[in-house]
N, C-alpha and C. Protein backbone atom coordinates (compact mmCIF):
# COMPACT_ATOMS: atom_id res chain seq x y z
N UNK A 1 28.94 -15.12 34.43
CA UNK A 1 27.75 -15.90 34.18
C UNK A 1 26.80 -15.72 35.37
N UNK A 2 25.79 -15.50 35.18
CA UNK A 2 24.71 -15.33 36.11
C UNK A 2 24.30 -16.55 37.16
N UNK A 3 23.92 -16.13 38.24
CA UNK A 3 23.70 -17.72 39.01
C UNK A 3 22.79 -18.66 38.16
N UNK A 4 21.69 -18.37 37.83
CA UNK A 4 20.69 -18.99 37.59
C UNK A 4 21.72 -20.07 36.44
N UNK A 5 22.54 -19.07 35.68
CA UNK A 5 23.05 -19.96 34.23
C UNK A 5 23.84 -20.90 34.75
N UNK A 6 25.00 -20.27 35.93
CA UNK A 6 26.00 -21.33 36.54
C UNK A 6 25.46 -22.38 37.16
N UNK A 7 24.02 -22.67 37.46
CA UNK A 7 23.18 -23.70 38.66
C UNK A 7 22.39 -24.63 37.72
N UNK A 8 21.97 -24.20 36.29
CA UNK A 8 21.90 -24.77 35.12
C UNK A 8 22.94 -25.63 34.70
N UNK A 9 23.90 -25.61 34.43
CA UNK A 9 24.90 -25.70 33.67
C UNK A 9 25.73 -26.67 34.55
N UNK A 10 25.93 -26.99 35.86
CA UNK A 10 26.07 -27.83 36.83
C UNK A 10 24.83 -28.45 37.02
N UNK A 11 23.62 -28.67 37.02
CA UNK A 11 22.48 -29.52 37.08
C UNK A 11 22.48 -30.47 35.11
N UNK A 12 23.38 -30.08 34.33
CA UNK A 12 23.05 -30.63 33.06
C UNK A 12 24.58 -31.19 32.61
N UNK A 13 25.46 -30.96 33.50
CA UNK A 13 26.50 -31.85 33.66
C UNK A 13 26.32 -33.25 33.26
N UNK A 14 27.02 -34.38 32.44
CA UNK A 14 26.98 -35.58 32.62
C UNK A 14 28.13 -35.80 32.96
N UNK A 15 28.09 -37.16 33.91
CA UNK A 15 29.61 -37.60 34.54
C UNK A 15 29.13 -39.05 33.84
N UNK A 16 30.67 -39.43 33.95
CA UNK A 16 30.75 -40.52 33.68
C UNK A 16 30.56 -41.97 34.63
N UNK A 17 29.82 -42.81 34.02
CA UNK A 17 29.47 -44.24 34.92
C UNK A 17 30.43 -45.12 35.31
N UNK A 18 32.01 -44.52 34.95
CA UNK A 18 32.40 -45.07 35.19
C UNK A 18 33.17 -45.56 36.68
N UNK A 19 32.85 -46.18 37.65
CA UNK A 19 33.32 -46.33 39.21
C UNK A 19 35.01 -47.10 39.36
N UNK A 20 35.99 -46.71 39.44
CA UNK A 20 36.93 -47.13 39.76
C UNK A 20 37.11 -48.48 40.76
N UNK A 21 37.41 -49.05 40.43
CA UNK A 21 37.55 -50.39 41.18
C UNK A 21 38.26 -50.04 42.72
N UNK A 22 38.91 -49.38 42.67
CA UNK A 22 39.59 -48.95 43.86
C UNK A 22 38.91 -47.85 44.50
N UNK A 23 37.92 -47.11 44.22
CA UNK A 23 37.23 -46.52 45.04
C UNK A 23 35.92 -47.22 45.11
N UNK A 24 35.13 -48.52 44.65
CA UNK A 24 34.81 -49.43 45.12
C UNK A 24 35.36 -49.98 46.54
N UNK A 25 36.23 -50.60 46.19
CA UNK A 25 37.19 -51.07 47.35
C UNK A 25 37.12 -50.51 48.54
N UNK A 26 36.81 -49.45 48.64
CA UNK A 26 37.47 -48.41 49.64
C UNK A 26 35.84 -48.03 49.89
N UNK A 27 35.57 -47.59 49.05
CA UNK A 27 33.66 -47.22 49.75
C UNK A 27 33.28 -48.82 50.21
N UNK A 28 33.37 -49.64 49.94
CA UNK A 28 33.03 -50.91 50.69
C UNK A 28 33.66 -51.36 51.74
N UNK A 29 34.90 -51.30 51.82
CA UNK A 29 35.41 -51.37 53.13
C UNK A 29 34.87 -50.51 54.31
N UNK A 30 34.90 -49.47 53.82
CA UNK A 30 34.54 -48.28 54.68
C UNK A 30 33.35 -48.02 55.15
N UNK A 31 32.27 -48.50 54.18
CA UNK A 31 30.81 -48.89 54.71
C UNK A 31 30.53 -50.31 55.44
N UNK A 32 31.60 -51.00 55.98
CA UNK A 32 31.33 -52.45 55.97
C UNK A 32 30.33 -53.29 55.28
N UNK A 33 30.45 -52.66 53.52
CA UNK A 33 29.81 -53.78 53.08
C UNK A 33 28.34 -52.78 52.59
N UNK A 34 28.23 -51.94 52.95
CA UNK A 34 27.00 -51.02 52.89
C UNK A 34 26.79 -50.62 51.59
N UNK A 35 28.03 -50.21 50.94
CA UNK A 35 28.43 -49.11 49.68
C UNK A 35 27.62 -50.63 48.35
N UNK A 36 28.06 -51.79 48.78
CA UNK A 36 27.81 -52.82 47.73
C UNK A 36 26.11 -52.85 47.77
N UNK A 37 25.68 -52.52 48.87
CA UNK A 37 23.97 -52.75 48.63
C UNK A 37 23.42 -51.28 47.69
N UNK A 38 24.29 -50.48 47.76
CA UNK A 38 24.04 -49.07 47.52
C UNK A 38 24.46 -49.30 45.89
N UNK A 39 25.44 -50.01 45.24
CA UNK A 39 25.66 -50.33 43.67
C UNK A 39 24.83 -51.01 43.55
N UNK A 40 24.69 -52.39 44.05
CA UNK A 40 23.17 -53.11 43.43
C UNK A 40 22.18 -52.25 43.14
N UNK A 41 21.75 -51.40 44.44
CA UNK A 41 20.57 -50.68 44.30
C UNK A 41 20.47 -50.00 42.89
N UNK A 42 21.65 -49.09 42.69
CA UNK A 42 22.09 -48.15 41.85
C UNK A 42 21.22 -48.96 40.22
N UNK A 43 22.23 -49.95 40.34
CA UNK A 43 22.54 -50.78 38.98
C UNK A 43 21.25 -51.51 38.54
N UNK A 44 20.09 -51.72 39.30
CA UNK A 44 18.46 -52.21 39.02
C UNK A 44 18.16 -50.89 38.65
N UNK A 45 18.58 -50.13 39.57
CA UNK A 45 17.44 -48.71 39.25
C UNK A 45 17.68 -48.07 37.74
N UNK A 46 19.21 -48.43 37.57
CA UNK A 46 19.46 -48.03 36.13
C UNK A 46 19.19 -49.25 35.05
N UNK A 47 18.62 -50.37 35.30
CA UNK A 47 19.02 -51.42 34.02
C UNK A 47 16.80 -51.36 33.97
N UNK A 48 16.03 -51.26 34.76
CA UNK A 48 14.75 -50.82 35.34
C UNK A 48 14.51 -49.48 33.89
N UNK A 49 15.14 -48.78 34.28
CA UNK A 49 14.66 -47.70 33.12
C UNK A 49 15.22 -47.95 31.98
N UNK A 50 16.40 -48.64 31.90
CA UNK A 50 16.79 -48.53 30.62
C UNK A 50 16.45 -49.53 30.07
N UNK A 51 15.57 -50.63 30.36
CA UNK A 51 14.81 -51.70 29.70
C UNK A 51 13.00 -52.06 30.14
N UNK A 52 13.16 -50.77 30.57
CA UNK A 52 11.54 -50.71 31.03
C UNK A 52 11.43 -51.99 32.07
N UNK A 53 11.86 -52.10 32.85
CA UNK A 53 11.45 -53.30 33.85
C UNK A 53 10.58 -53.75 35.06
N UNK A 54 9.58 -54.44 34.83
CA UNK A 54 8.99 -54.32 35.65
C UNK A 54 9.24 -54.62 37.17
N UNK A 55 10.43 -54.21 37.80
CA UNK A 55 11.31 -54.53 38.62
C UNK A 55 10.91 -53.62 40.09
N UNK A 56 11.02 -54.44 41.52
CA UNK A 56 11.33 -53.26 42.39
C UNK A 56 13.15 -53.05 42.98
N UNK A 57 13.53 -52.14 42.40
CA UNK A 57 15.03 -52.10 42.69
C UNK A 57 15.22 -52.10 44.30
N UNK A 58 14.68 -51.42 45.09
CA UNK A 58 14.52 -51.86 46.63
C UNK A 58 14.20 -53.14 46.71
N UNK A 59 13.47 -54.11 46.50
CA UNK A 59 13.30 -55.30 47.13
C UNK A 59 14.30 -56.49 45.96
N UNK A 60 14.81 -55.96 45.27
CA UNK A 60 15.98 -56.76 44.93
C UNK A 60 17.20 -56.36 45.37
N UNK A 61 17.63 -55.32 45.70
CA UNK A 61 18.68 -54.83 46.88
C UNK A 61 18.44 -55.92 48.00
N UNK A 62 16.74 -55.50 48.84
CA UNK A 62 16.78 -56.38 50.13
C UNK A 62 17.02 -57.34 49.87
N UNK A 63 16.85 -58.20 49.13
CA UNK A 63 17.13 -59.39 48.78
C UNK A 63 18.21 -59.95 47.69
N UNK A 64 19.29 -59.36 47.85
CA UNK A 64 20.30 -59.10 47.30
C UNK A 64 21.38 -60.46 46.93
N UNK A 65 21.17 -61.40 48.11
CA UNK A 65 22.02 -62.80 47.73
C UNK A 65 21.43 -63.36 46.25
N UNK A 66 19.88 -63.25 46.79
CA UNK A 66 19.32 -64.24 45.70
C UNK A 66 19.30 -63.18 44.18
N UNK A 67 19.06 -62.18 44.10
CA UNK A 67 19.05 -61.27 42.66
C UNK A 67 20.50 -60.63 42.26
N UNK A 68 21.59 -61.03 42.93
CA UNK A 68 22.96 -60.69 42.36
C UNK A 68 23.03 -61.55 41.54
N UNK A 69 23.21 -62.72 40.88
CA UNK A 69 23.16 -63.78 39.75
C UNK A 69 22.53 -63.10 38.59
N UNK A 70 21.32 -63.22 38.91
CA UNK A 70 20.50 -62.11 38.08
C UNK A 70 21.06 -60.86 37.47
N UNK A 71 21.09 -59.77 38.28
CA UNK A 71 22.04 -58.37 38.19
C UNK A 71 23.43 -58.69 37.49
N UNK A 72 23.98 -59.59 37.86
CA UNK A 72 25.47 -59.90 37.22
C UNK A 72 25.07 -60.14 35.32
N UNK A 73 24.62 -61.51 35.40
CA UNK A 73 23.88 -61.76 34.05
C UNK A 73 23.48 -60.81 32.95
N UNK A 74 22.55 -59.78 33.61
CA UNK A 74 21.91 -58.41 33.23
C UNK A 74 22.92 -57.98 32.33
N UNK A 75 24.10 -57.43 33.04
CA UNK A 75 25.09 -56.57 32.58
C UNK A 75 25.91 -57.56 31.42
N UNK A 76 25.58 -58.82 31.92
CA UNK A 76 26.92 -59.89 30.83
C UNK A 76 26.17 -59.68 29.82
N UNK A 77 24.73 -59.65 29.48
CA UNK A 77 23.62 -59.85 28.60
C UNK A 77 23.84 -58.87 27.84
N UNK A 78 23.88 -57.22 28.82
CA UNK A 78 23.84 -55.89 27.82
C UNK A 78 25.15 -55.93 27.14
N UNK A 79 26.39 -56.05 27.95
CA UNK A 79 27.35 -55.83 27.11
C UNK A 79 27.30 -57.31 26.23
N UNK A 80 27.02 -58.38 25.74
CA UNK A 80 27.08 -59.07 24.57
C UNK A 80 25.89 -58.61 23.82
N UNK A 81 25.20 -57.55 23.88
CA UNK A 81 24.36 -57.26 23.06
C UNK A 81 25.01 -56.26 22.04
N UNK A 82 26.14 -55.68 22.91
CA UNK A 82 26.74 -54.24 22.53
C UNK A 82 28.22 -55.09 21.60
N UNK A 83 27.98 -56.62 21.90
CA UNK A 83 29.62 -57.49 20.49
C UNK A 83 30.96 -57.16 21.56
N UNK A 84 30.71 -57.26 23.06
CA UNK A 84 31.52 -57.51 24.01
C UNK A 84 31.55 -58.77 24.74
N UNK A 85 32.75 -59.42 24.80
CA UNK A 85 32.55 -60.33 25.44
C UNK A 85 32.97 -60.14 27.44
N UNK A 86 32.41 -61.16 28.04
CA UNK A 86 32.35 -60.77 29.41
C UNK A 86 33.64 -61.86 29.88
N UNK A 87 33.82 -61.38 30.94
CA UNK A 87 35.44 -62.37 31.65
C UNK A 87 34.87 -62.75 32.98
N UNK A 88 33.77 -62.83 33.06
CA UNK A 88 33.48 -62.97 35.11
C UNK A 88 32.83 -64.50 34.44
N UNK A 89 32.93 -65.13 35.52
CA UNK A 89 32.12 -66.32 35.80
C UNK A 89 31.24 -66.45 37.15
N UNK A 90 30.00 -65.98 36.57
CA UNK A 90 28.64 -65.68 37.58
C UNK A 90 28.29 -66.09 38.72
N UNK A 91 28.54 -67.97 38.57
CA UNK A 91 28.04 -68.58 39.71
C UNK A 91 29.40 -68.47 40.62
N UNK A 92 30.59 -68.42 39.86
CA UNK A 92 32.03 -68.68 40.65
C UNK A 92 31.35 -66.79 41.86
N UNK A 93 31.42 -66.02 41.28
CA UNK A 93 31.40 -64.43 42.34
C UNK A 93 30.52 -64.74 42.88
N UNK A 94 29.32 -65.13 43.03
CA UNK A 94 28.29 -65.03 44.07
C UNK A 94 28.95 -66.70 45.13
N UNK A 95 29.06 -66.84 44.91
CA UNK A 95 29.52 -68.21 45.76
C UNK A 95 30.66 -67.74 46.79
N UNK A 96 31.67 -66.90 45.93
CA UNK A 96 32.62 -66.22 46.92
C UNK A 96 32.34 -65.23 48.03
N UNK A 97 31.42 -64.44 47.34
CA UNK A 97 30.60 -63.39 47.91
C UNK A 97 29.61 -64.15 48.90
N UNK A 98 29.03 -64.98 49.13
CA UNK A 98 27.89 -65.18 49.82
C UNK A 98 29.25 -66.09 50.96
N UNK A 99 29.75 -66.84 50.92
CA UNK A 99 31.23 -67.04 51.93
C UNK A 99 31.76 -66.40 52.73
N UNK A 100 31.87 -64.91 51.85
CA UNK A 100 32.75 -63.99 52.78
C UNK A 100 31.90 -63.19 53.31
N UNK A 101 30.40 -63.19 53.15
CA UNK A 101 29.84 -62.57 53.87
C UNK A 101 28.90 -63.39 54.93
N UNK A 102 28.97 -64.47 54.40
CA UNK A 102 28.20 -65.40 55.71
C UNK A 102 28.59 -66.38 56.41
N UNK A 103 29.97 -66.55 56.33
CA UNK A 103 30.91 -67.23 57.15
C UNK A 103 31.75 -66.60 57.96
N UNK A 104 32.41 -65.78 57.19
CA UNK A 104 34.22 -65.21 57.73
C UNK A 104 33.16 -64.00 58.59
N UNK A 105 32.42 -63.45 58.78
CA UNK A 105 32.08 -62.27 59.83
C UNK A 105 32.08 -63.17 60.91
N UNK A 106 31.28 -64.81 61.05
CA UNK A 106 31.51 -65.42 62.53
C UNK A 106 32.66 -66.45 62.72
N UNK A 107 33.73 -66.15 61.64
CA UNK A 107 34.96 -66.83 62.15
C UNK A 107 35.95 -66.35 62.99
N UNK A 108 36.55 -67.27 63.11
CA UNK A 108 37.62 -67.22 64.57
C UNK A 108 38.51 -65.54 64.19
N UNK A 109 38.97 -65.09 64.90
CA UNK A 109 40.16 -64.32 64.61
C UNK A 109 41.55 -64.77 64.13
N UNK A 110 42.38 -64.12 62.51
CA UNK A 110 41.55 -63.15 61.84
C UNK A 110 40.84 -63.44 60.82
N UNK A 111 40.46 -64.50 60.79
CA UNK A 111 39.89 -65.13 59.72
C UNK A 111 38.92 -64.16 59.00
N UNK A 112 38.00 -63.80 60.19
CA UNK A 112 36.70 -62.98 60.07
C UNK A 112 37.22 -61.77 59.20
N UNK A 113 38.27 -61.15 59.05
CA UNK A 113 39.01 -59.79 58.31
C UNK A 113 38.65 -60.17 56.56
N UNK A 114 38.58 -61.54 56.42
CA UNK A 114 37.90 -61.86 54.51
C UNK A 114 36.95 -61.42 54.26
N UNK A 115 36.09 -61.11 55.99
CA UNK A 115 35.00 -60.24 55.16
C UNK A 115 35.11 -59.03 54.40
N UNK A 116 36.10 -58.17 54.50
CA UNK A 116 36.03 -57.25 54.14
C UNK A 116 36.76 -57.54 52.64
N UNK A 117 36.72 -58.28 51.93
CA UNK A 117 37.49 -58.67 51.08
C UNK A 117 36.41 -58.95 50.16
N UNK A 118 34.97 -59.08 50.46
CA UNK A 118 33.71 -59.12 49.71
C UNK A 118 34.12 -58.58 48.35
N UNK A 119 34.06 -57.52 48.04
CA UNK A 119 34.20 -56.26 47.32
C UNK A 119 34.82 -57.15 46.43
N UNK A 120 35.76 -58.17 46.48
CA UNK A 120 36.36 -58.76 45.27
C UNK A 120 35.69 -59.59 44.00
N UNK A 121 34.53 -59.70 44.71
CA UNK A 121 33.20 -60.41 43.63
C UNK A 121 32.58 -59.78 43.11
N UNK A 122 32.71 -58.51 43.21
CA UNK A 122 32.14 -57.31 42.20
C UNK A 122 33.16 -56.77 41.12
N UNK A 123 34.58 -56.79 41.57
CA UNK A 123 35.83 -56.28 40.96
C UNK A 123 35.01 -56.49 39.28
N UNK A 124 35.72 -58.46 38.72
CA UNK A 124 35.57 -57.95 37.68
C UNK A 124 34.03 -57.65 36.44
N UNK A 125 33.14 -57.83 37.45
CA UNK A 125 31.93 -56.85 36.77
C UNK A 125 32.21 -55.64 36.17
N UNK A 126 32.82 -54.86 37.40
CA UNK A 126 32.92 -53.54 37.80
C UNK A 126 34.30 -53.48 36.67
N UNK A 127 35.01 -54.51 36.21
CA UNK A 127 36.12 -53.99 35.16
C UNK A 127 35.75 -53.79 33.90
N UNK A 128 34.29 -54.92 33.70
CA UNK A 128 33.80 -55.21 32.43
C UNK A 128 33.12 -53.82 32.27
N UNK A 129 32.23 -53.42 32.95
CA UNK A 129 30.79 -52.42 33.09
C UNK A 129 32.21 -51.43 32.25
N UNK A 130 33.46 -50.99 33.27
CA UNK A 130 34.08 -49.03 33.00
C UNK A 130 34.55 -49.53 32.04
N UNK A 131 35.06 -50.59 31.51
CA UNK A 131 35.92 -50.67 29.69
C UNK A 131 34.55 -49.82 28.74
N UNK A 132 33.01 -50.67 28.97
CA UNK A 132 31.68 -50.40 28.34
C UNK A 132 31.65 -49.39 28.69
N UNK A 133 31.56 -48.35 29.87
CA UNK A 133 31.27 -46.78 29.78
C UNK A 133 32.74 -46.35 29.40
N UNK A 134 33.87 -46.30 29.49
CA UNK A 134 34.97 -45.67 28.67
C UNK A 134 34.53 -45.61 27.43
N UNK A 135 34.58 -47.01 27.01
CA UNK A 135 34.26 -46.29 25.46
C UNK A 135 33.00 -45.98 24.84
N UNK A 136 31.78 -46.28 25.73
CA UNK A 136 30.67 -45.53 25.56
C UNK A 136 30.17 -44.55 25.17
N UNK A 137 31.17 -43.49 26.63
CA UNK A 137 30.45 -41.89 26.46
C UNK A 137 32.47 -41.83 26.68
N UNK A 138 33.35 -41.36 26.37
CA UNK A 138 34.45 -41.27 26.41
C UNK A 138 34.68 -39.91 26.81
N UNK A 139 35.11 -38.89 27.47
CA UNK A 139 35.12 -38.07 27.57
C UNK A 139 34.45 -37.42 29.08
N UNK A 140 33.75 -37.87 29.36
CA UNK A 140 33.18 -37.80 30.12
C UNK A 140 33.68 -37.35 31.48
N UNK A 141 33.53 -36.22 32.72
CA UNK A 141 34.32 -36.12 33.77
C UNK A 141 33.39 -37.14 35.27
N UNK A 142 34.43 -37.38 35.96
CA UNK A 142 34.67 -38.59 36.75
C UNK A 142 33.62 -37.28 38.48
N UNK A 143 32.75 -37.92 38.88
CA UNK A 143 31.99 -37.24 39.99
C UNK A 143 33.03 -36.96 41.03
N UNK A 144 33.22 -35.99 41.48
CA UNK A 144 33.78 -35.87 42.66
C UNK A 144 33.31 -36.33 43.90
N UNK A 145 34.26 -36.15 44.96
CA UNK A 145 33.53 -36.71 46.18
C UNK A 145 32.68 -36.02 46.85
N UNK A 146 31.95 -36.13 47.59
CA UNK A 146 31.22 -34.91 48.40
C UNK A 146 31.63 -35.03 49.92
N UNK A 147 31.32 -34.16 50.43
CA UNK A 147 31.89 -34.11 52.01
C UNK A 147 31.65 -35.09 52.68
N UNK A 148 30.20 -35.21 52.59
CA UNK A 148 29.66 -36.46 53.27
C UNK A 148 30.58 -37.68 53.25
N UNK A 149 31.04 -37.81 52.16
CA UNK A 149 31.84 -39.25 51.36
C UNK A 149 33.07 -39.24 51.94
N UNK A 150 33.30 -38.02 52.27
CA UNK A 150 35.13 -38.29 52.47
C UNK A 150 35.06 -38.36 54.10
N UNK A 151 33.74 -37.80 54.70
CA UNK A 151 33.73 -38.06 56.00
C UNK A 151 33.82 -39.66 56.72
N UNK A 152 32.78 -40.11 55.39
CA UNK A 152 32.33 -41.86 55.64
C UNK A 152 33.54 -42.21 55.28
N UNK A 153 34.53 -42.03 54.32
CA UNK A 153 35.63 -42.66 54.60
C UNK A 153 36.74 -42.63 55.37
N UNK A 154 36.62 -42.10 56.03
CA UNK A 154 37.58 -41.31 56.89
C UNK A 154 37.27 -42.16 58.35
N UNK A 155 35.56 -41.83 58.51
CA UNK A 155 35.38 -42.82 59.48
C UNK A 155 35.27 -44.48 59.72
N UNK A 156 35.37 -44.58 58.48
CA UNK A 156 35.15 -46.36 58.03
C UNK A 156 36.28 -46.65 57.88
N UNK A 157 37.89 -45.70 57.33
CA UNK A 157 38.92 -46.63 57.29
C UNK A 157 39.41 -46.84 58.70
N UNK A 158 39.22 -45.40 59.74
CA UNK A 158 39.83 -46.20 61.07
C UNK A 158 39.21 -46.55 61.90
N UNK A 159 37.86 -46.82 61.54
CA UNK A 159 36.95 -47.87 62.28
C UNK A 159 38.01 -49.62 61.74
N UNK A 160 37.74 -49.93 60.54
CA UNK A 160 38.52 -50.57 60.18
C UNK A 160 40.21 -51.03 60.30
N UNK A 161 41.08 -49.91 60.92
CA UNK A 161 42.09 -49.87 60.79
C UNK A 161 41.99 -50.64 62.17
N UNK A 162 41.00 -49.54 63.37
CA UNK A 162 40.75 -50.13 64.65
C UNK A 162 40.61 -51.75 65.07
N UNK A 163 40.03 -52.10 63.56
CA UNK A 163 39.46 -54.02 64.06
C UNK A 163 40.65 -54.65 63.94
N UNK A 164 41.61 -53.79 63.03
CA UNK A 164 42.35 -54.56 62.35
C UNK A 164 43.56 -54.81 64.09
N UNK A 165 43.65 -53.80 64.10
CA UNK A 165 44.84 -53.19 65.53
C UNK A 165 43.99 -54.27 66.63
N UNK A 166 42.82 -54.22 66.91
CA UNK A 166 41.95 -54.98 67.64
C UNK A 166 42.37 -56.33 68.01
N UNK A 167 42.43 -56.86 66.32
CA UNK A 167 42.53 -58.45 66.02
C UNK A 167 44.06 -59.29 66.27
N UNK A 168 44.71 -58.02 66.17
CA UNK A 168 46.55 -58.41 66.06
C UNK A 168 46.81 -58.80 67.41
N UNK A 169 46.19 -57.33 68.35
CA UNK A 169 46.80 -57.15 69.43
C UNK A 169 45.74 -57.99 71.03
N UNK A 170 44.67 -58.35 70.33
CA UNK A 170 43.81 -58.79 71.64
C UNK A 170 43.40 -60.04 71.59
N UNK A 171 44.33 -60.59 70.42
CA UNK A 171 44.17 -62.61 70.19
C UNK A 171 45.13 -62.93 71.12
């Protein structure tokens, strides 16, 4: 196959939407928390086109405590539009989430380590959303990582591993 066809043919690829909960987990840990502003972002920019919205997906990222309720809702809304029912309870995840991120980072040692435990108020969104893309587009192949990605994780788990060794050994 000719380049031009092989560089085609990888540019018209579809992957699937669907994000593993456990590589959630792990890109959020590993970003301290970074990777979750980077799905919000994601998830306006995609609900924005796919309902014409007059939305800025950057300034609901920046402002991310107050438009996660919102964003959560969004998705409970599309999938009961689609005769799915949803299992998260909205106000219960943002309440947890806004805790573990604005308490436990200035608590005592190791208390402060729940922060990294954020990621659990997205879980079951993030279970509801891949059941809706599984059986959506079914078939579909799963994105690989890119270098960049496995670098950031690599450096974020033993940055992390470090706080953890940090917290045991210097209380």
């Amino acid at each position: 196959m000719p380049d031009n066809e092989q560089n085609y043919s990888r540019a018209t690829t579809e992957y699937s939407r669907i994000i593993p909960v456990w590589k959630f987990a792990l890109f959020s840990i590993a970003s301290l928390g970074i990777y979750q502003m980077y799905w919000n972002y994601k998830s306006w920019k995609f609900l924005k086109e796919k309902d014409n919205l007059e939305i800025s997906p950057f300034w609901r990222t920046f402002f991310m405590p107050i438009y996660m309720s919102s964003l959560f809702d969004k998705f409970s809304d599309m999938l009961k539009d689609e005769g799915r029912q949803t299992s998260y309870p909205t106000p219960f995840l943002i309440f947890i989430w806004v805790i573990l991120n604005s308490i436990c980072p200035y608590a005592e040692s190791p208390i402060w380590l729940a922060y990294y435990l954020s990621f659990l108020a997205f879980t079951p969104v993030l279970s509801d959303l891949n059941v809706y893309w599984s059986e959506k587009s079914p078939g579909l192949p799963e994105k690989s990582l890119t270098g960049g990605q496995i670098i950031l994780l690599i450096a974020g788990i033993f940055f992390f591993f470090m706080a953890i060794l940090s917290t045991l050994f210097l209380t």
